[in-house]
Protein backbone atom coordinates (compact mmCIF):
# COMPACT_ATOMS: atom_id res chain seq x y z
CA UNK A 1 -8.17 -6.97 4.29
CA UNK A 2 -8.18 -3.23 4.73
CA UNK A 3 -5.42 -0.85 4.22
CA UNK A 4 -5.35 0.14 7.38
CA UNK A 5 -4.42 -2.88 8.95
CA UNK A 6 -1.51 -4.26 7.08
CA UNK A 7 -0.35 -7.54 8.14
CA UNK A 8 2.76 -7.98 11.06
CA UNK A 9 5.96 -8.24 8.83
CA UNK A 10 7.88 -11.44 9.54
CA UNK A 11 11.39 -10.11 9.18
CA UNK A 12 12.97 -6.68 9.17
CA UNK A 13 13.15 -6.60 5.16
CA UNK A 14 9.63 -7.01 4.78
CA UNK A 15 9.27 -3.98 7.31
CA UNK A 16 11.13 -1.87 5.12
CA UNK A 17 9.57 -2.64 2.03
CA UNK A 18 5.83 -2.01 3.42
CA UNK A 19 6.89 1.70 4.61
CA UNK A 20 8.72 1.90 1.28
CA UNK A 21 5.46 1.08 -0.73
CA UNK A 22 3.43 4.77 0.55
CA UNK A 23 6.66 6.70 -0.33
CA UNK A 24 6.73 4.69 -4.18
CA UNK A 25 2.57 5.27 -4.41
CA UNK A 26 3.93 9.02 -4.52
CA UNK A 27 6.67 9.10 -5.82
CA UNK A 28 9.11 9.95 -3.25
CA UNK A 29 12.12 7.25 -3.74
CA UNK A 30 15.07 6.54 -5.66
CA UNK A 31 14.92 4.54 -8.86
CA UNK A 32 16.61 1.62 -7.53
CA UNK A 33 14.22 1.96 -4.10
CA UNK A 34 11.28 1.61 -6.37
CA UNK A 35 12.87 -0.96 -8.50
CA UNK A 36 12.96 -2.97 -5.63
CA UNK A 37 9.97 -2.54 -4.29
CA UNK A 38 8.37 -3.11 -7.55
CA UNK A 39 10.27 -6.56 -7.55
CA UNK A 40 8.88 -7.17 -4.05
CA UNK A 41 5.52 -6.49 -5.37
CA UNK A 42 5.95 -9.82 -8.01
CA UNK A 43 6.77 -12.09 -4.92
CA UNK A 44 4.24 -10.72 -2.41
CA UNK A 45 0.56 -11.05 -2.80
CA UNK A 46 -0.14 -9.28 0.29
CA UNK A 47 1.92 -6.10 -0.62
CA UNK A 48 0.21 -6.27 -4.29
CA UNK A 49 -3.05 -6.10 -2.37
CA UNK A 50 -2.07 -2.90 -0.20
CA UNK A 51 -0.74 -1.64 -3.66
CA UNK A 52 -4.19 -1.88 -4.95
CA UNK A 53 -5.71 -0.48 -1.90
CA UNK A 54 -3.79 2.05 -1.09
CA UNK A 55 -4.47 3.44 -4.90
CA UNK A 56 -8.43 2.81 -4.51
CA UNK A 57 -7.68 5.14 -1.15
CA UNK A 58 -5.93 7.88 -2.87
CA UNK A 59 -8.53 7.66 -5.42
CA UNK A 60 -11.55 8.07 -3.32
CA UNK A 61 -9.44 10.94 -1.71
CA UNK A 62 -9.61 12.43 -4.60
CA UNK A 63 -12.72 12.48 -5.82
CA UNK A 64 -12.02 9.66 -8.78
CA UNK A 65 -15.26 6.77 -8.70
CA UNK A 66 -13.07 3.50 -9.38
CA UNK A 67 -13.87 1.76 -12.23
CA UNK A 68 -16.72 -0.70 -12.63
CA UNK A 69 -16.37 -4.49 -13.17
């Protein structure tokens, strides 16, 4: 799945946490916002997905190769 198709939320809370997770990635939200997304990140496997893509993203952007497996 690409990053730049996230998949359609299925309720308004999981809405809010998906445009929470860019503001988190850069550290633009309150403790207790990124607590909770950070908790919603342990339950979701989608949004732990778009975590790790969105970082691969901002890596590329950049300039930093990922690591190799």
């Amino acid at each position: 799945m690409s990053a730049l198709r996230k998949p359609e939320p299925s309720s308004q809370a999981e809405e809010s946490t998906w445009s929470a997770l860019s503001a988190v990635l850069d550290g633009e939200t309150p403790r207790a916002e990124t607590e909770h997304c950070i908790a919603a990140l342990k339950d979701d496997a989608g949004l732990r997905q778009a975590w790790s893509e969105y970082h691969l993203i901002g890596d590329l952007m950049r300039g930093v190769a990922p690591a190799g497996d």
